[in-house]
PDB file of N, CA and C in Angstrom:
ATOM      1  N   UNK A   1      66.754  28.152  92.729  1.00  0.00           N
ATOM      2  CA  UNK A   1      68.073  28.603  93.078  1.00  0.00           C
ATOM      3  C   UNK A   1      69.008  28.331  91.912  1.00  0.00           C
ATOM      4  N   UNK A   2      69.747  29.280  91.443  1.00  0.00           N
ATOM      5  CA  UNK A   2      70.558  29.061  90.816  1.00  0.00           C
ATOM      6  C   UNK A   2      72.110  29.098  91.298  1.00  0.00           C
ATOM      7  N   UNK A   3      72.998  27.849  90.066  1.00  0.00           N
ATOM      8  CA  UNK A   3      74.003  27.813  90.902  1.00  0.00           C
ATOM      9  C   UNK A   3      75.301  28.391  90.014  1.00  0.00           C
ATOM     10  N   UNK A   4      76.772  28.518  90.154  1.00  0.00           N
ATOM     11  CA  UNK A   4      77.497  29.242  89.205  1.00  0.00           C
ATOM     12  C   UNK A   4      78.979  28.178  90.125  1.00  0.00           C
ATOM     13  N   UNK A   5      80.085  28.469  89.079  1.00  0.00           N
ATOM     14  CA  UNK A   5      80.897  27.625  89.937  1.00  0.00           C
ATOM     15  C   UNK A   5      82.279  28.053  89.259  1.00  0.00           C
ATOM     16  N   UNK A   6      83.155  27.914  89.789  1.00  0.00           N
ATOM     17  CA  UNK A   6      84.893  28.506  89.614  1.00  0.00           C
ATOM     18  C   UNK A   6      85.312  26.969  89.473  1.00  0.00           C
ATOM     19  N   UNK A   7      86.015  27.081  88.736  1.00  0.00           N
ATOM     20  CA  UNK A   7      87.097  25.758  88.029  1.00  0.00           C
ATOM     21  C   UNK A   7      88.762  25.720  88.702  1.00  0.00           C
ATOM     22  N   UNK A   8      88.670  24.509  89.222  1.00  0.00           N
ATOM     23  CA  UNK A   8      90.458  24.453  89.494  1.00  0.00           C
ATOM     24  C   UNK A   8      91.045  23.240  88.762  1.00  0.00           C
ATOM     25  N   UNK A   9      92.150  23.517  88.939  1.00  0.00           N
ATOM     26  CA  UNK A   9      93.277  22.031  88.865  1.00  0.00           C
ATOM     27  C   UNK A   9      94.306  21.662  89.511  1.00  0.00           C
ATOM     28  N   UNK A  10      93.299  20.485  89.893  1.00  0.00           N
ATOM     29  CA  UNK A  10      93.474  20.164  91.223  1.00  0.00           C
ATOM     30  C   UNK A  10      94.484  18.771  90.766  1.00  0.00           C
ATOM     31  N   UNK A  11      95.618  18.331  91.889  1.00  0.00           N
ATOM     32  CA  UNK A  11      96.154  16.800  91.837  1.00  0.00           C
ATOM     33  C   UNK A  11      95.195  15.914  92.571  1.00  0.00           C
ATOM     34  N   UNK A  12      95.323  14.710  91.806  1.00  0.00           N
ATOM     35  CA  UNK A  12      94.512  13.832  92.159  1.00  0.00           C
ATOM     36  C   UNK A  12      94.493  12.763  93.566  1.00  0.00           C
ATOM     37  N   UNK A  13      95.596  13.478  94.107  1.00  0.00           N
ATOM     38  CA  UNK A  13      95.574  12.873  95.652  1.00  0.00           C
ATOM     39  C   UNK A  13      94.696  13.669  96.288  1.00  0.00           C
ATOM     40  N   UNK A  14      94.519  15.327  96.013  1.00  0.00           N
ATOM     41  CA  UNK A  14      93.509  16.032  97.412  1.00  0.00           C
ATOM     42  C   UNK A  14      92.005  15.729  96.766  1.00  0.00           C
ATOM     43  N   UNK A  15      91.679  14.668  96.032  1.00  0.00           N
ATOM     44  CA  UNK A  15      90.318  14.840  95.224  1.00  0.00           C
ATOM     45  C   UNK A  15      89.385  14.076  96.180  1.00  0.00           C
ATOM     46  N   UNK A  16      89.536  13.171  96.885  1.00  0.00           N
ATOM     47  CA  UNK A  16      88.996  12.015  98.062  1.00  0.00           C
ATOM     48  C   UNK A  16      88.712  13.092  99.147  1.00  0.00           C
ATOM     49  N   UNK A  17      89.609  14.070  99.471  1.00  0.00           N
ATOM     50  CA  UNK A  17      89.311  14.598 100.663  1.00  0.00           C
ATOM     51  C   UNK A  17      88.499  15.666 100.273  1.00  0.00           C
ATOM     52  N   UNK A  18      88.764  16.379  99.434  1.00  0.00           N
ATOM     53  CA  UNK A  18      87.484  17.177  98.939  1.00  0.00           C
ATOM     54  C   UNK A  18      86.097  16.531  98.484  1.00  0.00           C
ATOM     55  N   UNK A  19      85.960  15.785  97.597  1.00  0.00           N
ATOM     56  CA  UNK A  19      84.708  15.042  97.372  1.00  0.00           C
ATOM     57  C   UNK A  19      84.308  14.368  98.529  1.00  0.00           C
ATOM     58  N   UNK A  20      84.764  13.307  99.397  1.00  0.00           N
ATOM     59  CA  UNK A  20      84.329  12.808  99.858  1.00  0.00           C
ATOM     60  C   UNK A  20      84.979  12.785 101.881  1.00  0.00           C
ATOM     61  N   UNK A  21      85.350  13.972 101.864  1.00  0.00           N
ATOM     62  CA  UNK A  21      85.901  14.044 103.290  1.00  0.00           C
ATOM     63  C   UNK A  21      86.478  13.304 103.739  1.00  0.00           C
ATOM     64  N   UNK A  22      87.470  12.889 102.692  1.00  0.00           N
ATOM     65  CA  UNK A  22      88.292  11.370 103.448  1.00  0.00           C
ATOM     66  C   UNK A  22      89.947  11.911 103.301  1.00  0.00           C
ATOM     67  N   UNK A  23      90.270  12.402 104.777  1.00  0.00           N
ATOM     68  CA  UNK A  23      91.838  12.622 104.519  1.00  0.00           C
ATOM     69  C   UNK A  23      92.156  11.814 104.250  1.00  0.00           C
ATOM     70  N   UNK A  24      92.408  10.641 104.788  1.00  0.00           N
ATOM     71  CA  UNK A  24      93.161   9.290 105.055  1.00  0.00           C
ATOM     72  C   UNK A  24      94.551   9.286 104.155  1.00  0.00           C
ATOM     73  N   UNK A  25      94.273   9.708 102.761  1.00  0.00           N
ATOM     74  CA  UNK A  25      95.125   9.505 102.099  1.00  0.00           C
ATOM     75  C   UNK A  25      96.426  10.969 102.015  1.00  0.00           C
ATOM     76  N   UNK A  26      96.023  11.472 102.996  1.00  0.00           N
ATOM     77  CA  UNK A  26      96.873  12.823 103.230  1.00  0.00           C
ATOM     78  C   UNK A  26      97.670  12.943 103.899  1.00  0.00           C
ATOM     79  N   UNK A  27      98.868  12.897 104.235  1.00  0.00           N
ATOM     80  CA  UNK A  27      99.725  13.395 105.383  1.00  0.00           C
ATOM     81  C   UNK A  27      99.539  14.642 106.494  1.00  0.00           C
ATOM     82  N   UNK A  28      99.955  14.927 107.168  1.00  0.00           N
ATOM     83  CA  UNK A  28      99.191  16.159 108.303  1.00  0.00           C
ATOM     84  C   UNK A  28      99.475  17.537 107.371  1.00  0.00           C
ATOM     85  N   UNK A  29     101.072  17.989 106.862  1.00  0.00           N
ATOM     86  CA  UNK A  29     101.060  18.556 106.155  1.00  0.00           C
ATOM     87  C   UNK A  29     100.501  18.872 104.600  1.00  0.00           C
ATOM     88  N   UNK A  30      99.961  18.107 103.856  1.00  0.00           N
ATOM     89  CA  UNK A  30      98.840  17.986 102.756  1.00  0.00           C
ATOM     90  C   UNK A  30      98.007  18.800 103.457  1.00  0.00           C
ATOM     91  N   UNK A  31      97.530  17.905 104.103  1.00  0.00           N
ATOM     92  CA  UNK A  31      95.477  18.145 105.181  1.00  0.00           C
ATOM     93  C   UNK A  31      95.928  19.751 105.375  1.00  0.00           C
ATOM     94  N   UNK A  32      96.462  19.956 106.261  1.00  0.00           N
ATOM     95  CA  UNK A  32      97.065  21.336 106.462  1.00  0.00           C
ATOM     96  C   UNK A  32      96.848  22.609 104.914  1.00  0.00           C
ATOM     97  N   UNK A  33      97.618  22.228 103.995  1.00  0.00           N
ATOM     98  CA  UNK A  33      97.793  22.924 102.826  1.00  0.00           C
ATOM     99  C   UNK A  33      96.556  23.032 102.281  1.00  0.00           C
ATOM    100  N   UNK A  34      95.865  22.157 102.601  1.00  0.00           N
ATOM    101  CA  UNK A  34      94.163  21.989 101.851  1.00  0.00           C
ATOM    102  C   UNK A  34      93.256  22.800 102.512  1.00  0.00           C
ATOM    103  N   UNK A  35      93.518  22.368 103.856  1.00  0.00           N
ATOM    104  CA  UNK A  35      92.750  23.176 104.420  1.00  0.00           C
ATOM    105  C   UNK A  35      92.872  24.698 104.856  1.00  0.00           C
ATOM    106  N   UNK A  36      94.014  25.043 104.399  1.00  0.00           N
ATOM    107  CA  UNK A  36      94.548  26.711 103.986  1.00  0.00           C
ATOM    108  C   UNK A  36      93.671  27.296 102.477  1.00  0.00           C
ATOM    109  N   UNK A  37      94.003  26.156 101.872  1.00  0.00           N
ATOM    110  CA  UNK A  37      93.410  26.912 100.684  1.00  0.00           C
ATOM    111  C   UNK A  37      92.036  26.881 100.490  1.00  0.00           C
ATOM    112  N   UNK A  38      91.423  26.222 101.600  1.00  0.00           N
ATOM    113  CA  UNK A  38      90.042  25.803 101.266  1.00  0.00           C
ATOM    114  C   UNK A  38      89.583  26.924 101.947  1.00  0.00           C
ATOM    115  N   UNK A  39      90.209  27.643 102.523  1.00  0.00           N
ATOM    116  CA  UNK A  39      89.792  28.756 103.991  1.00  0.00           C
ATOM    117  C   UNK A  39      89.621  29.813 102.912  1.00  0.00           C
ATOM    118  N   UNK A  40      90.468  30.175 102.148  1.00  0.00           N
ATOM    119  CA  UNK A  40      90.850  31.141 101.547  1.00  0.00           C
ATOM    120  C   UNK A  40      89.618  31.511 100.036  1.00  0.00           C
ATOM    121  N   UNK A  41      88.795  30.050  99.987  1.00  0.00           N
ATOM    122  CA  UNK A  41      88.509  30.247  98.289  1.00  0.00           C
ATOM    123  C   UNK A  41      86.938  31.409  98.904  1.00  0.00           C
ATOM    124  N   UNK A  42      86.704  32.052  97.545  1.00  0.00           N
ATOM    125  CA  UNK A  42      85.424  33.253  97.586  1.00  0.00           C
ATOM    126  C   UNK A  42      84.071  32.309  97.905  1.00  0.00           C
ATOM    127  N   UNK A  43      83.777  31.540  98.490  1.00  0.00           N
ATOM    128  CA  UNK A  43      82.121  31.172  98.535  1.00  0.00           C
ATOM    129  C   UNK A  43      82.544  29.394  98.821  1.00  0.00           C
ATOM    130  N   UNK A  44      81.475  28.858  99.519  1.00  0.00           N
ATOM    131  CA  UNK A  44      81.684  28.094 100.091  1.00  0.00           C
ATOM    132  C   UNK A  44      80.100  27.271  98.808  1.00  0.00           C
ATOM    133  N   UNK A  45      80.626  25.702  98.712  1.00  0.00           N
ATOM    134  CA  UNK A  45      79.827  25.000  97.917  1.00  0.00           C
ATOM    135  C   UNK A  45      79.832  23.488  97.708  1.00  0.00           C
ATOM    136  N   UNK A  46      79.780  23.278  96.817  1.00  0.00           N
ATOM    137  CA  UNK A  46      80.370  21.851  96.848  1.00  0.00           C
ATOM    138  C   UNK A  46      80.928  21.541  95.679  1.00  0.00           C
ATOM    139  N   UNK A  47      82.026  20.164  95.390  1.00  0.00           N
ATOM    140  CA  UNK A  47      82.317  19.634  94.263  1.00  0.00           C
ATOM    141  C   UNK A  47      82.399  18.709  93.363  1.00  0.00           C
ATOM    142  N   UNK A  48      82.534  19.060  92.159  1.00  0.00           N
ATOM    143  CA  UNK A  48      82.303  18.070  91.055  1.00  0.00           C
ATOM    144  C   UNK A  48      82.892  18.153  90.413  1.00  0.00           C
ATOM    145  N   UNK A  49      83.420  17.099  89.643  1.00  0.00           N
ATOM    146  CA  UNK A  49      84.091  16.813  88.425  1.00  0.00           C
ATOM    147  C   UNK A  49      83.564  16.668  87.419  1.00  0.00           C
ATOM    148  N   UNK A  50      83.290  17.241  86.127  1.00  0.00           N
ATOM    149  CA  UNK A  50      82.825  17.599  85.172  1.00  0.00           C
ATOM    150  C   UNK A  50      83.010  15.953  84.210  1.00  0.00           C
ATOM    151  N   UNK A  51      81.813  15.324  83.873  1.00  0.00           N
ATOM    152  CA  UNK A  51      81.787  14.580  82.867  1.00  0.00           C
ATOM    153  C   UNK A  51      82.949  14.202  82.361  1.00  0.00           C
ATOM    154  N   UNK A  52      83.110  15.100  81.401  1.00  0.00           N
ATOM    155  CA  UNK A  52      84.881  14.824  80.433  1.00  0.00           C
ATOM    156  C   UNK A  52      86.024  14.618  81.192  1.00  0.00           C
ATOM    157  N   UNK A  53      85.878  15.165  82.120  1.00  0.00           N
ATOM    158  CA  UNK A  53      87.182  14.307  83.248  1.00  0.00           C
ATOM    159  C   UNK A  53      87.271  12.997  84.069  1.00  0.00           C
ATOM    160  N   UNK A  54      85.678  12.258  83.953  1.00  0.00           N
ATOM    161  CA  UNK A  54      85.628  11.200  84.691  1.00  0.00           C
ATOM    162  C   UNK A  54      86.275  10.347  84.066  1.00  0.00           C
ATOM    163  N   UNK A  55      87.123   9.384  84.407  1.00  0.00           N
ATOM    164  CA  UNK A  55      87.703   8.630  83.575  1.00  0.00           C
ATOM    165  C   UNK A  55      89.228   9.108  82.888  1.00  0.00           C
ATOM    166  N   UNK A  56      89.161  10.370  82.680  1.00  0.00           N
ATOM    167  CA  UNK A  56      90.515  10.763  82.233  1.00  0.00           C
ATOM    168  C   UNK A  56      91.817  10.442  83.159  1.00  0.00           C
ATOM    169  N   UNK A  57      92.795  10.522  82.250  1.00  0.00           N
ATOM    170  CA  UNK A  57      94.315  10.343  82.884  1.00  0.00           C
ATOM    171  C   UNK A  57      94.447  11.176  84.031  1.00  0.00           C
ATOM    172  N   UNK A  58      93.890  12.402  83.623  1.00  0.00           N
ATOM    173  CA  UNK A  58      94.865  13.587  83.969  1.00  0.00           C
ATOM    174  C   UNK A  58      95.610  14.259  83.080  1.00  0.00           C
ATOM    175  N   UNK A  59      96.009  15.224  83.574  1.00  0.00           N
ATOM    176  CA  UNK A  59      97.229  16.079  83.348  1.00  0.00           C
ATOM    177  C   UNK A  59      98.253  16.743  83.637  1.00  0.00           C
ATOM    178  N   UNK A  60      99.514  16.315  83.129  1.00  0.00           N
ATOM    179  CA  UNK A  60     100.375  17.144  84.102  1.00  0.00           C
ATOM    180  C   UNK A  60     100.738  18.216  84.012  1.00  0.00           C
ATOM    181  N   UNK A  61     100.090  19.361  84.974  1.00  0.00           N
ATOM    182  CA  UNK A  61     100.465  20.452  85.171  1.00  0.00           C
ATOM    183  C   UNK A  61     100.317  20.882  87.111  1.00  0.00           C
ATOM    184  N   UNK A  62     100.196  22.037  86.864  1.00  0.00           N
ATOM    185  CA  UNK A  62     100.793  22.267  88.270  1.00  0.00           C
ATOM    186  C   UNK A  62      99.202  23.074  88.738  1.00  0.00           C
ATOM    187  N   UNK A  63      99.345  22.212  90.669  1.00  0.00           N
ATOM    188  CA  UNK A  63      97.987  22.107  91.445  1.00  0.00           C
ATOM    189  C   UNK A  63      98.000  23.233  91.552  1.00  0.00           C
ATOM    190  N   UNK A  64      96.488  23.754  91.967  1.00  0.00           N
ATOM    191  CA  UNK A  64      96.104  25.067  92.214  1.00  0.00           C
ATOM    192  C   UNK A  64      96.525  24.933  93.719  1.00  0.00           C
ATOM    193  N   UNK A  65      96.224  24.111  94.621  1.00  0.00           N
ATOM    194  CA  UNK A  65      96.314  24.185  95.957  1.00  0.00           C
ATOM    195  C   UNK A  65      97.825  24.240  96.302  1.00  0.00           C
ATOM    196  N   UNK A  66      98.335  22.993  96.163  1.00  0.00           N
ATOM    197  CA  UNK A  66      99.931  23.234  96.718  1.00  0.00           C
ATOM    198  C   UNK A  66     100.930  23.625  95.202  1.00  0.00           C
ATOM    199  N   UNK A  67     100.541  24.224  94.343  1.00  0.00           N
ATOM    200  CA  UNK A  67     101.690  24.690  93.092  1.00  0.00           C
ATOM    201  C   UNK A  67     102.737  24.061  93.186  1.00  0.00           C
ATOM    202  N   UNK A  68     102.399  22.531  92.866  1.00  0.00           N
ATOM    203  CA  UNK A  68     103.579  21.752  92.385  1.00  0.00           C
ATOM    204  C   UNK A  68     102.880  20.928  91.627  1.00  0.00           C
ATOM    205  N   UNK A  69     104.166  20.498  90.348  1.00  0.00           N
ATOM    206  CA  UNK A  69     103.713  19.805  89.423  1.00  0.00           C
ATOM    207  C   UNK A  69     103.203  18.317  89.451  1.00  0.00           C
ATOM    208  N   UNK A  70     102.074  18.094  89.237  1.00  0.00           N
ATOM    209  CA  UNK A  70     101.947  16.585  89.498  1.00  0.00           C
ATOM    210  C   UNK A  70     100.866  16.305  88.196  1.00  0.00           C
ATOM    211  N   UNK A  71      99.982  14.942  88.375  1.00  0.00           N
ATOM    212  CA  UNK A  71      98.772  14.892  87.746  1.00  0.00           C
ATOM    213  C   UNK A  71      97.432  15.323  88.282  1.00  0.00           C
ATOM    214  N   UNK A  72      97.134  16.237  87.574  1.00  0.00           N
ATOM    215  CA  UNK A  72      95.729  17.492  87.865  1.00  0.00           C
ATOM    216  C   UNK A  72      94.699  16.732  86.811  1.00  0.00           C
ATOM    217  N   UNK A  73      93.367  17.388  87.537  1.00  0.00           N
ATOM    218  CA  UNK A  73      91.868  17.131  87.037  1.00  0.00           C
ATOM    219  C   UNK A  73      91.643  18.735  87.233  1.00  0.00           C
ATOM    220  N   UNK A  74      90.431  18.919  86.454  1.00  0.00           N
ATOM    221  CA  UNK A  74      89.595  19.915  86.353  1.00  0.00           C
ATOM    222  C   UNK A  74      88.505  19.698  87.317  1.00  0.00           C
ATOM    223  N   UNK A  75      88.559  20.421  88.315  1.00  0.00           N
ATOM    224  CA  UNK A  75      87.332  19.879  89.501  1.00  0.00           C
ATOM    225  C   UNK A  75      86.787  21.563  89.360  1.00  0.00           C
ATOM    226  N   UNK A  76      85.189  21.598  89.082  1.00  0.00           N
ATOM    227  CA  UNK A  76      84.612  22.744  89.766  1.00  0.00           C
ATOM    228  C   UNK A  76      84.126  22.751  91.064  1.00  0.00           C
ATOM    229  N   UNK A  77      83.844  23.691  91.628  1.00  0.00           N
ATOM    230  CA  UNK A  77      83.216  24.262  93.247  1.00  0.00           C
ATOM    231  C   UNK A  77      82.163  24.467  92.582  1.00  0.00           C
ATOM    232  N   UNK A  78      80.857  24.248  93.333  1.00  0.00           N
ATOM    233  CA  UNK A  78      80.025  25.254  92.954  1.00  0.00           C
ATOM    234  C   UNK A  78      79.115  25.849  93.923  1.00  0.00           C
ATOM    235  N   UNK A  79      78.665  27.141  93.747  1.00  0.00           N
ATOM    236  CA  UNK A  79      78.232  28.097  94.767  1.00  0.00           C
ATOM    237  C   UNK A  79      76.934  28.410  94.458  1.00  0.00           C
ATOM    238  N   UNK A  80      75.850  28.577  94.900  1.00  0.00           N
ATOM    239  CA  UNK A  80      74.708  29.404  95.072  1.00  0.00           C
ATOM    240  C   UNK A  80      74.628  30.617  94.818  1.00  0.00           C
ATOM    241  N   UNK A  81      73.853  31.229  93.874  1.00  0.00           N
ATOM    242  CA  UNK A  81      74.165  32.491  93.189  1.00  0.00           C
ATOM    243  C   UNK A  81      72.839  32.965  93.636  1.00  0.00           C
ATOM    244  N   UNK A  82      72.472  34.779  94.274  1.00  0.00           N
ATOM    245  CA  UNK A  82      71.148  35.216  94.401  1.00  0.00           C
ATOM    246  C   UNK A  82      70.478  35.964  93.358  1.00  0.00           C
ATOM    247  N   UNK A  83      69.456  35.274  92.735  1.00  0.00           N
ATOM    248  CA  UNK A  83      68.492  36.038  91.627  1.00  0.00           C
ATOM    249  C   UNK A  83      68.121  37.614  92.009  1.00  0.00           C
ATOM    250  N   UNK A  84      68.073  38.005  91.301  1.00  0.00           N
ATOM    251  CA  UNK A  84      67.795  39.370  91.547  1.00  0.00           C
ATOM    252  C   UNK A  84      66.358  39.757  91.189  1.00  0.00           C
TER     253      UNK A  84
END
C-alpha cells in the first residue's frame, strides 16, 4: 500500500487532539472548529509531524484550521493512495 499526504499549519494547541485524541486542552468552541475542519478535509488518515519540526519553536503564522495568527507546526495527514 502506498501512502501520499497533504501538509498543514497547524497551532500548536489543536496538535494533542489530533495526534493523540486528547481534547482536554480545548475549549467546546476550539473542539467544535476542529472538528468542522476535520469533517471537511479530502481523505481521511492519520498524523505526523515531520522530523524537522520535532523539537522546533514553531512559527508564527496563521492556522489552517481556525485562521488566526498564533504559533504553527507543519503537521502532514496522510492517506492511502490506490496502485493502479
Amino acid at each position: 500500500m502506498k501512502f501520499d499526504f497533504y501538509e498543514y499549519n497547524l497551532s500548536g494547541h489543536f496538535l494533542s487532539a489530533l495526534i493523540n485524541n486528547d481534547y482536554s486542552g480545548l475549549d467546546d468552541n476550539e473542539a467544535d472548529t476542529l472538528n468542522s475542519w476535520l469533517a471537511g478535509l479530502p481523505a481521511h488518515g492519520h498524523w505526523d509531524i515531520p522530523r524537522d519540526e520535532l523539537g522546533s519553536e514553531g512559527a508564527f503564522s496563521v492556522c489552517d484550521i481556525c485562521q488566526v495568527h498564533a504559533i504553527c507546526y507543519v503537521v502532514r495527514h496522510y492517506f492511502a493512495i490506490r496502485e493502479a
